[in-house]
N, C-alpha and C. Protein backbone atom coordinates (compact mmCIF):
# COMPACT_ATOMS: atom_id res chain seq x y z
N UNK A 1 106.81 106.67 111.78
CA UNK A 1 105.38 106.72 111.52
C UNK A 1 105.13 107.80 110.48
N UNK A 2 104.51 107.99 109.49
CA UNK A 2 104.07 108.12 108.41
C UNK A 2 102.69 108.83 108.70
N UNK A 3 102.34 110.04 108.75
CA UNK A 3 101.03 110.84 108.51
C UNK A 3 100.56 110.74 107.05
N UNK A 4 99.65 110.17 107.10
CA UNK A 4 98.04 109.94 105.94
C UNK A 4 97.15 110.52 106.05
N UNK A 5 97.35 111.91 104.19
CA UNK A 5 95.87 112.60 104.28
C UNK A 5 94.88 111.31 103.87
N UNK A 6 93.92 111.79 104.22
CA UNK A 6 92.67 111.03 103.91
C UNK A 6 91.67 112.36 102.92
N UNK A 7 91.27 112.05 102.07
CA UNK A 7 90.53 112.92 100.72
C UNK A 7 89.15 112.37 100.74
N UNK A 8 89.21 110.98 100.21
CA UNK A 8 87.88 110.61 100.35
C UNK A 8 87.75 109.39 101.63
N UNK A 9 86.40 108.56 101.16
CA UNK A 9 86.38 107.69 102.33
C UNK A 9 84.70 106.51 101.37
N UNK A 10 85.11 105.33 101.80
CA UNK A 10 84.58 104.38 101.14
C UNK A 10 83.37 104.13 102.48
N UNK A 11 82.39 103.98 101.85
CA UNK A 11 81.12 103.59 102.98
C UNK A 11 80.18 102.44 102.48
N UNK A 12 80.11 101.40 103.69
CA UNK A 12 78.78 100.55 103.18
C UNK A 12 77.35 101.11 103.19
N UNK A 13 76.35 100.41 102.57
CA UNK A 13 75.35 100.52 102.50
C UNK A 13 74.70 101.23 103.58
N UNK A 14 75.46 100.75 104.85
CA UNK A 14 74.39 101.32 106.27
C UNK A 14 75.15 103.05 107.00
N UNK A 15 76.47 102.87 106.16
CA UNK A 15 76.80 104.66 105.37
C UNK A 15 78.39 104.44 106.98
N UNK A 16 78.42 103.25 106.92
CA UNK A 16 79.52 103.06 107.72
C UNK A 16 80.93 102.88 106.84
N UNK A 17 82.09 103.39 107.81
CA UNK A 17 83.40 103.72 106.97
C UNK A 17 84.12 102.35 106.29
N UNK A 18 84.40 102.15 105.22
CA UNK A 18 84.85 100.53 105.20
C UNK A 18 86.09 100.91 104.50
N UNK A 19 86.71 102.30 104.40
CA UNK A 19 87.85 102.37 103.72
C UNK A 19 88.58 104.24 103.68
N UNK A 20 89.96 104.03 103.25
CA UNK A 20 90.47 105.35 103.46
C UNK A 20 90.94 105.83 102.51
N UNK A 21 90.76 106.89 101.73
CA UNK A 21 91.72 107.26 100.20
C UNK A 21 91.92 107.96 99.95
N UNK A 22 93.21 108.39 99.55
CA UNK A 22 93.85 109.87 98.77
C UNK A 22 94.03 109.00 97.09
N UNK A 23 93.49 109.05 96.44
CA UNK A 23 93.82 109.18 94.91
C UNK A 23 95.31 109.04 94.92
N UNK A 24 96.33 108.95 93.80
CA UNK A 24 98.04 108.53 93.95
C UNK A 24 98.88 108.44 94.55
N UNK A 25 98.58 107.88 95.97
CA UNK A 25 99.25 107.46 97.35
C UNK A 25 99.17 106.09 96.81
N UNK A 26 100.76 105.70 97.33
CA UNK A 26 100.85 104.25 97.09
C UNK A 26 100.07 102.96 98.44
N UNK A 27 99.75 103.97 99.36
CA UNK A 27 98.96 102.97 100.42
C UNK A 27 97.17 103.02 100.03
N UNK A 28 96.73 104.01 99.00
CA UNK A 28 95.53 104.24 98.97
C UNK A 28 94.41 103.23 97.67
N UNK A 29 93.88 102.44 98.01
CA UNK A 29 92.60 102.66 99.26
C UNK A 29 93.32 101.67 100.19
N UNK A 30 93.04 102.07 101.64
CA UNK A 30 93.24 101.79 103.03
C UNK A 30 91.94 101.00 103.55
N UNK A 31 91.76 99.67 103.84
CA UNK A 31 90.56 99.02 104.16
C UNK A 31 90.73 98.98 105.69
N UNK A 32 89.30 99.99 106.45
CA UNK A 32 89.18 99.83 108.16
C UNK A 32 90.06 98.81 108.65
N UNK A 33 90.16 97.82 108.96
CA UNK A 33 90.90 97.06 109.28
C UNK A 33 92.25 96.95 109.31
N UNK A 34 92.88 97.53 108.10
CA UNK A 34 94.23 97.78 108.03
C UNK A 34 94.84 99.21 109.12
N UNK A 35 93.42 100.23 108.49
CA UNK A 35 93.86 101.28 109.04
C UNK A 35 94.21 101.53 110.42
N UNK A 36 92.81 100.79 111.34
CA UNK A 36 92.63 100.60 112.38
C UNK A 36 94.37 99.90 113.18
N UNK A 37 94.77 99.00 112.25
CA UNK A 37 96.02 98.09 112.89
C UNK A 37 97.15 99.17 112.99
N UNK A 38 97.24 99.97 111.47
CA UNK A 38 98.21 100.68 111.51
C UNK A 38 97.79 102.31 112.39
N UNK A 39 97.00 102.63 113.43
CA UNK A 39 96.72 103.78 114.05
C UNK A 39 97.05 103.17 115.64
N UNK A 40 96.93 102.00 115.41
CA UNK A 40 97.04 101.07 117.12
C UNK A 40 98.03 100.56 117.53
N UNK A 41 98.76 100.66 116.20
CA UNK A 41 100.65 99.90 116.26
C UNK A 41 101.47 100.95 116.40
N UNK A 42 100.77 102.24 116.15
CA UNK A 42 101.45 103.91 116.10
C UNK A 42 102.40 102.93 114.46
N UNK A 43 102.24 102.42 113.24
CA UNK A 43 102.55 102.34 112.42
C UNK A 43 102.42 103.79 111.21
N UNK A 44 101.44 104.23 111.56
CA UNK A 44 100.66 105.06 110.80
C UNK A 44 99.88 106.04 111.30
N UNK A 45 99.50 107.28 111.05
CA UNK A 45 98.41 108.00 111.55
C UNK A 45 97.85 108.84 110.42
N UNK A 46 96.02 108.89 110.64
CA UNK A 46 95.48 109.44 109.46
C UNK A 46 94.99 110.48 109.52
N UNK A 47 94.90 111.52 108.56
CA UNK A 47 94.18 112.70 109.36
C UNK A 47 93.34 113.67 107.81
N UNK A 48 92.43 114.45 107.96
CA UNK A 48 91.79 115.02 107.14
C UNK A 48 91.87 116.32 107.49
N UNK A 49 92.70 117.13 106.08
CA UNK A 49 92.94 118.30 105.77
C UNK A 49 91.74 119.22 105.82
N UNK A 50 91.03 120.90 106.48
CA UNK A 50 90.26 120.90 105.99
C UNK A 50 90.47 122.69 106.56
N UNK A 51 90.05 123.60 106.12
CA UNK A 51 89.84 124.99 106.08
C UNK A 51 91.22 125.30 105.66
N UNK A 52 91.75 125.00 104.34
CA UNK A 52 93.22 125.82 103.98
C UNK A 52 94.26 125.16 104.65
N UNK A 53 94.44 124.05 105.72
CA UNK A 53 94.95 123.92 106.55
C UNK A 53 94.89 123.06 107.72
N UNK A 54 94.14 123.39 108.48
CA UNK A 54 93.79 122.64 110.07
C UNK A 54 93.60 121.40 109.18
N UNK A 55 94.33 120.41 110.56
CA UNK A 55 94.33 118.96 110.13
C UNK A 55 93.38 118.01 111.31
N UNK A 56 92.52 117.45 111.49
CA UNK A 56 91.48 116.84 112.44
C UNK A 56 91.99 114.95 112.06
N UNK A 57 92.55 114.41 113.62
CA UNK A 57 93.35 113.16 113.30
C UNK A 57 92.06 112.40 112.73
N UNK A 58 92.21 111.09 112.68
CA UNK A 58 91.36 110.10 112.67
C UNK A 58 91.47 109.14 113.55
N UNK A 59 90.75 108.58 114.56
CA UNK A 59 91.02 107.80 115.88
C UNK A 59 90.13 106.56 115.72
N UNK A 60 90.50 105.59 116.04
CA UNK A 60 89.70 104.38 116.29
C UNK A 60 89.16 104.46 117.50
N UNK A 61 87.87 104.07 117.68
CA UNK A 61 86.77 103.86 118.46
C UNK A 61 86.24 102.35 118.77
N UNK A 62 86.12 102.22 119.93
CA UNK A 62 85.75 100.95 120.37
C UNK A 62 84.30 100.94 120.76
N UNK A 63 83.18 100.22 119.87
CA UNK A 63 81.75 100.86 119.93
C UNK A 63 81.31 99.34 120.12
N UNK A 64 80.01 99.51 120.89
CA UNK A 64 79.25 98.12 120.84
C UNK A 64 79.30 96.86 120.25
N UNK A 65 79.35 97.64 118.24
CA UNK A 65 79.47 96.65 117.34
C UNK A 65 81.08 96.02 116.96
N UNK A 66 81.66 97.16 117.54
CA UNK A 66 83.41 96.68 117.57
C UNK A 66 83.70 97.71 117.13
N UNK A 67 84.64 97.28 116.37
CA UNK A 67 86.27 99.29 116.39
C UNK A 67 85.51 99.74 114.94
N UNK A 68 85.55 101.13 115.06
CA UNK A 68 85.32 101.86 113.79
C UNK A 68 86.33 103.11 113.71
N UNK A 69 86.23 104.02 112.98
CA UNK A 69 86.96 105.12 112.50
C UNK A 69 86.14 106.04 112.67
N UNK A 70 86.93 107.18 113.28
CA UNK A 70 85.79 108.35 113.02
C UNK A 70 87.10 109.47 113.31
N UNK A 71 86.65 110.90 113.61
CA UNK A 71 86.97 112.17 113.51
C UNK A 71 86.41 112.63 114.80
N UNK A 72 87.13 113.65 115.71
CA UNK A 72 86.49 114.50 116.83
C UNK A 72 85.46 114.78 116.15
N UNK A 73 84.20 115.18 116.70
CA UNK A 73 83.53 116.26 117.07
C UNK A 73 83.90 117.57 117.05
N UNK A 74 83.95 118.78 116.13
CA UNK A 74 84.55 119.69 116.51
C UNK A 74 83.57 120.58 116.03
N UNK A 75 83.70 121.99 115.15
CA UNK A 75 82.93 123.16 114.94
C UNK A 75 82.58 123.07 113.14
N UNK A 76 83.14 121.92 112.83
CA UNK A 76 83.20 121.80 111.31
C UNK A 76 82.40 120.42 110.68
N UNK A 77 81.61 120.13 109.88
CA UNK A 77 81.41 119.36 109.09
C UNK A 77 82.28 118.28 107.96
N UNK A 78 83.55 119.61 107.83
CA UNK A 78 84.26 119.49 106.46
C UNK A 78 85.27 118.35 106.72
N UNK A 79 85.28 117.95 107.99
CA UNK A 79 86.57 116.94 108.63
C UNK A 79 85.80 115.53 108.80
N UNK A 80 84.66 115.25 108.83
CA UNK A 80 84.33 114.11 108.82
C UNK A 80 84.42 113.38 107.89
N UNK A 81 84.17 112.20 108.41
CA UNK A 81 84.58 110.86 107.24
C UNK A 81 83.31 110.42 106.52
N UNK A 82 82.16 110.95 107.18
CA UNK A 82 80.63 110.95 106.63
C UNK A 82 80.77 111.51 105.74
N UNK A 83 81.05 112.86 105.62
CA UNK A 83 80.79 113.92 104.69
C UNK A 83 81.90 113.61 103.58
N UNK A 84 83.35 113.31 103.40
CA UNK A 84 84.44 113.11 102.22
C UNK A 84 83.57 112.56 100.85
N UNK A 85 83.88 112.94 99.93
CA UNK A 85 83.27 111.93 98.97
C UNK A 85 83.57 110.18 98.68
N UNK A 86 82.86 109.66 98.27
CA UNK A 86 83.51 108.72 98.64
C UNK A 86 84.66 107.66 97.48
N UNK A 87 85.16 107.03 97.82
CA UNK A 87 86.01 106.30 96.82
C UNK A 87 85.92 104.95 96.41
């Protein structure tokens, strides 16, 4: 299994995640769906770099509307997939 920074992050209109990207990674851009398969197969795991260091995973979530991507909850802003710029 293969750890994936994640840099930016692709969002639809309603500001939901539809994609995963580091700029000159040969897997990048990563479309939810893929990502989601490869975090659930333990194929892959993604995670966002953020204070010099600390790494915050990325976990699939099983929500009303179906599986999405997101980031703990933690003491930081800088690790979410809301906030990345996007790609």
């Amino acid at each position: 299994m293969a750890d994936r920074e994640v840099k930016r992050s692709g969002k639809d209109r309603d500001g939901d995640i539809t994609k995963l990207c580091n700029s000159g990674q040969s897997w990048s851009p990563r479309m939810k769906r893929d990502a989601i398969n490869d975090i659930e197969s333990n194929t892959h795991s993604y995670f966002v770099r953020w204070n010099g260091g600390d790494r915050t995973a990325i976990r699939v979530v099983d929500g009303p509307s179906g599986k999405y991507l997101r980031t703990d909850r933690d003491s930081t802003s800088k690790n979410n997939l809301d906030d990345l710029p996007d790609c």
